[in-house]
N, C-alpha and C. Protein backbone atom coordinates (compact mmCIF):
# COMPACT_ATOMS: atom_id res chain seq x y z
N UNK A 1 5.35 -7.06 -3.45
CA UNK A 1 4.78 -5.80 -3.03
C UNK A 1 3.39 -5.66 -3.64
N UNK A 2 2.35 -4.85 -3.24
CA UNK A 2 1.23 -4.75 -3.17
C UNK A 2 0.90 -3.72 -4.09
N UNK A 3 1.35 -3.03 -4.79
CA UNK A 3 1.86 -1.49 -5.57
C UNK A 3 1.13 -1.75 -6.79
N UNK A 4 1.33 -3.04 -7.79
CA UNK A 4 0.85 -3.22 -8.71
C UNK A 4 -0.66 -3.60 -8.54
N UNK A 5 -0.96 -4.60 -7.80
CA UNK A 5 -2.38 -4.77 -7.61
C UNK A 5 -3.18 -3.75 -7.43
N UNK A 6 -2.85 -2.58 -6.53
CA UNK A 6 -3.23 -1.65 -6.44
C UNK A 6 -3.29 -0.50 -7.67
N UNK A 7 -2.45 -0.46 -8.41
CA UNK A 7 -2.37 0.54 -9.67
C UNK A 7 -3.53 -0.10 -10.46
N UNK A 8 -3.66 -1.88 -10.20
CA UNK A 8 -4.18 -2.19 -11.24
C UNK A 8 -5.48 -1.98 -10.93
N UNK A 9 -6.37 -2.03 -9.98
CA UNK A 9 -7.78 -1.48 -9.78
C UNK A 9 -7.70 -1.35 -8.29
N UNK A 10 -8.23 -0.04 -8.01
CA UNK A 10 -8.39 0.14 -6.30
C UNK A 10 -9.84 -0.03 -6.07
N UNK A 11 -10.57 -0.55 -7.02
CA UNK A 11 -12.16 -0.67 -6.44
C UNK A 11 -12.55 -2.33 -6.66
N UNK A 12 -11.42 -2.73 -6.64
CA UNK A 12 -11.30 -4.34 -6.02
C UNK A 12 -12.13 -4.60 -5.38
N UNK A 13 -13.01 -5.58 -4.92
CA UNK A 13 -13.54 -6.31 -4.11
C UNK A 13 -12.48 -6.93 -2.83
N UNK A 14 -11.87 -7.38 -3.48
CA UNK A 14 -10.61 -7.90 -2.09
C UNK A 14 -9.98 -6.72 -1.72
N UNK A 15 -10.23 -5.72 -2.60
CA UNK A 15 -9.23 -4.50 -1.07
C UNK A 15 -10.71 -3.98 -0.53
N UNK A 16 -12.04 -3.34 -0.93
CA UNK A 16 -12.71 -2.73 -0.47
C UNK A 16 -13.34 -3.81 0.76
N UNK A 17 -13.42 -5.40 0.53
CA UNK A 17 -13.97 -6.13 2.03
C UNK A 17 -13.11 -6.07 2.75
N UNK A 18 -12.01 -5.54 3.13
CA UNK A 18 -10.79 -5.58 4.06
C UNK A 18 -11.61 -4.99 5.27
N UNK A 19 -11.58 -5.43 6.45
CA UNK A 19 -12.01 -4.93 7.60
C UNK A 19 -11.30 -4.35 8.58
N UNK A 20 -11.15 -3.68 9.50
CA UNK A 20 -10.14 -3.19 10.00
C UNK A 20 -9.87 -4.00 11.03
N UNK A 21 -10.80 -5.46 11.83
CA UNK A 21 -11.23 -6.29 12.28
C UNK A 21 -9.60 -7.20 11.59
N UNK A 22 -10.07 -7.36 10.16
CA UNK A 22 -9.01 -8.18 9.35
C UNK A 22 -7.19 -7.79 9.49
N UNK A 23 -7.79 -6.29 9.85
CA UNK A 23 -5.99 -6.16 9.28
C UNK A 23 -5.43 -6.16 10.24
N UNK A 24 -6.32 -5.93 11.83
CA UNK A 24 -5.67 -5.78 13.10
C UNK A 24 -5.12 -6.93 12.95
N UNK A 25 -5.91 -8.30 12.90
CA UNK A 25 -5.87 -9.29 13.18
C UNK A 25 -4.40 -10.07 12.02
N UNK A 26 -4.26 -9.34 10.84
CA UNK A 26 -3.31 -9.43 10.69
C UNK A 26 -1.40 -9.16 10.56
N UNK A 27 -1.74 -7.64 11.92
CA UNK A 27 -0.67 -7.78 12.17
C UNK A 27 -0.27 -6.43 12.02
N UNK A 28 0.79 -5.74 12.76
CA UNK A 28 1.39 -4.60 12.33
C UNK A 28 1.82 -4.11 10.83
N UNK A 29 1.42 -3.16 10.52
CA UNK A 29 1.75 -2.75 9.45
C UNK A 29 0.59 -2.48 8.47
N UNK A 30 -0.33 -3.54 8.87
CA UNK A 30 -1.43 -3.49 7.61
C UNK A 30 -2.55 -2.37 7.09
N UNK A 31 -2.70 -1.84 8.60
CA UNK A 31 -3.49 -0.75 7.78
C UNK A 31 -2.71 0.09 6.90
N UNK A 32 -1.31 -0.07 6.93
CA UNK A 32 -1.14 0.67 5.38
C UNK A 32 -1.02 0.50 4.56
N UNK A 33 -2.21 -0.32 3.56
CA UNK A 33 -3.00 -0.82 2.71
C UNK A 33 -3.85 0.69 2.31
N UNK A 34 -4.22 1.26 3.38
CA UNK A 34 -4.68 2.23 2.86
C UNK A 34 -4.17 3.45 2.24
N UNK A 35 -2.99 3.29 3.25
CA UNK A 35 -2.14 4.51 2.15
C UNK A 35 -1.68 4.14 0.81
N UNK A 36 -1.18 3.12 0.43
CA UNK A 36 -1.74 2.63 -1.03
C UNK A 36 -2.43 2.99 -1.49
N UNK A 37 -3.73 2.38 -1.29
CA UNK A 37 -4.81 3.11 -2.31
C UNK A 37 -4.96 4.80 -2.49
N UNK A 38 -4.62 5.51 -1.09
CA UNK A 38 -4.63 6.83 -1.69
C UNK A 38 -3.44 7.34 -2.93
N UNK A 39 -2.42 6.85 -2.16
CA UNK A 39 -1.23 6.86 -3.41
C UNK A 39 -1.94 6.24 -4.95
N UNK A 40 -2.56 5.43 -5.17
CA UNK A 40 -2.60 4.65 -6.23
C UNK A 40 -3.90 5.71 -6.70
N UNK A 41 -4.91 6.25 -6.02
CA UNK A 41 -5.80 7.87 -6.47
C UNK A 41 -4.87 8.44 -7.16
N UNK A 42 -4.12 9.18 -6.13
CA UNK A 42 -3.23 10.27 -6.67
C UNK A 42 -2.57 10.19 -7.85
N UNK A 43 -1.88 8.94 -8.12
CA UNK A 43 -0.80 9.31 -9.18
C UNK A 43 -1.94 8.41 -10.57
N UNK A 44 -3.31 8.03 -10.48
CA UNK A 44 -3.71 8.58 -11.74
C UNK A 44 -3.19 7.58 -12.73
N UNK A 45 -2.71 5.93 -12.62
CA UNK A 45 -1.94 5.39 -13.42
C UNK A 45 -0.96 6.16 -13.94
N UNK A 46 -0.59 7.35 -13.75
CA UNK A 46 1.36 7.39 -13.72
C UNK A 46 2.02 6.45 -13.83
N UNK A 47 3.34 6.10 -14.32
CA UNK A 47 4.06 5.21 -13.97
C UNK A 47 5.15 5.66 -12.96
N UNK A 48 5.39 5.14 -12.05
CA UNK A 48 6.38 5.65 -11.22
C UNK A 48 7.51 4.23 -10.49
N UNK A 49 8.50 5.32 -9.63
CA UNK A 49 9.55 3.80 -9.42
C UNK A 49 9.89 4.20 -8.05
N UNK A 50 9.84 3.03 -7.68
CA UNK A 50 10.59 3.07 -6.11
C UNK A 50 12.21 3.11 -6.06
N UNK A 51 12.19 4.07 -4.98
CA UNK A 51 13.60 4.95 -5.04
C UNK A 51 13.95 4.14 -3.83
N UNK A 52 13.38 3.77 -2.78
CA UNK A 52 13.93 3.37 -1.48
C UNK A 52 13.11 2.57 -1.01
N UNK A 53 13.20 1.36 -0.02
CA UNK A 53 12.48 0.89 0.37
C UNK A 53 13.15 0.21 2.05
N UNK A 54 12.65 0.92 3.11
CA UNK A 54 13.49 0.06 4.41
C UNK A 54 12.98 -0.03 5.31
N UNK A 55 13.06 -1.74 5.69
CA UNK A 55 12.03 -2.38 6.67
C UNK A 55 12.45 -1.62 8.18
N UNK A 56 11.63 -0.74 9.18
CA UNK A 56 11.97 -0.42 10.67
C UNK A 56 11.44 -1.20 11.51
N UNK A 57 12.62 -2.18 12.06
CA UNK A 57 13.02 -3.12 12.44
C UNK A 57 12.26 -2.71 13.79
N UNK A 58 11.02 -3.92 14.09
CA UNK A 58 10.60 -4.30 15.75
C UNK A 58 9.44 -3.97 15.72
N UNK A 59 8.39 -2.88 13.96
CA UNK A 59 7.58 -2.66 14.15
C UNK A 59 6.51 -3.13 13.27
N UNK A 60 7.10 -4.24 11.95
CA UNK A 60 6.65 -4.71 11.25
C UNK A 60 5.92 -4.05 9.86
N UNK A 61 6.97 -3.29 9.96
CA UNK A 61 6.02 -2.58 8.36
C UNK A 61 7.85 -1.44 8.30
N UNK A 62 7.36 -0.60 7.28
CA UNK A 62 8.75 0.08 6.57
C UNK A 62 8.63 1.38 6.37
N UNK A 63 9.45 1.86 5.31
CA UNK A 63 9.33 3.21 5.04
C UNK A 63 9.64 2.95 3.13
N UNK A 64 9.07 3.57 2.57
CA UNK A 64 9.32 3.61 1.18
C UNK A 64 9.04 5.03 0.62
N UNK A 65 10.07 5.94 -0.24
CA UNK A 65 10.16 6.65 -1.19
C UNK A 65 9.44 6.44 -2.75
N UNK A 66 8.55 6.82 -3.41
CA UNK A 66 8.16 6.27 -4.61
C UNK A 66 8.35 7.76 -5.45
N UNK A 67 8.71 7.86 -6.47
CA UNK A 67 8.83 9.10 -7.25
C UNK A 67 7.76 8.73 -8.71
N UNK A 68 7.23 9.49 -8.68
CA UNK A 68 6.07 9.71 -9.92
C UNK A 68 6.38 10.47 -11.02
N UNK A 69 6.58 9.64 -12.56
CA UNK A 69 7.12 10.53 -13.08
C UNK A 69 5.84 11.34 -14.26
């Protein structure tokens, strides 16, 4: 999962060249890369834990619960 890279710096070079060119091209699901990084704003290095995580089947990406404590 992508969660830690992201906690660990969101002003990455490899997440900020991401193109939207790139992520089409790689596939359902990817632009939510970006909701990551807003999540990874928000909680501020918090530590937090994933409560749920479930792939919806046919569309290539999921649903995940994360609780911030």
């Amino acid at each position: 999962m992508a969660t830690p890279l992201l906690l660990a710096s969101t002003t990455s070079p490899a997440l900020c060249d991401i193109t939207d060119a790139e992520m089409d091209a790689a596939g359902n699901g990817t632009h939510e890369i970006r909701n990551w990084v807003a999540v990874a704003g928000a909680v501020a290095g918090n530590k937090g834990e994933v409560i749920m995580y479930e792939n919806v089947p046919g569309c290539g990406c999921g649903m995940m619960q994360l609780q911030v404590a």
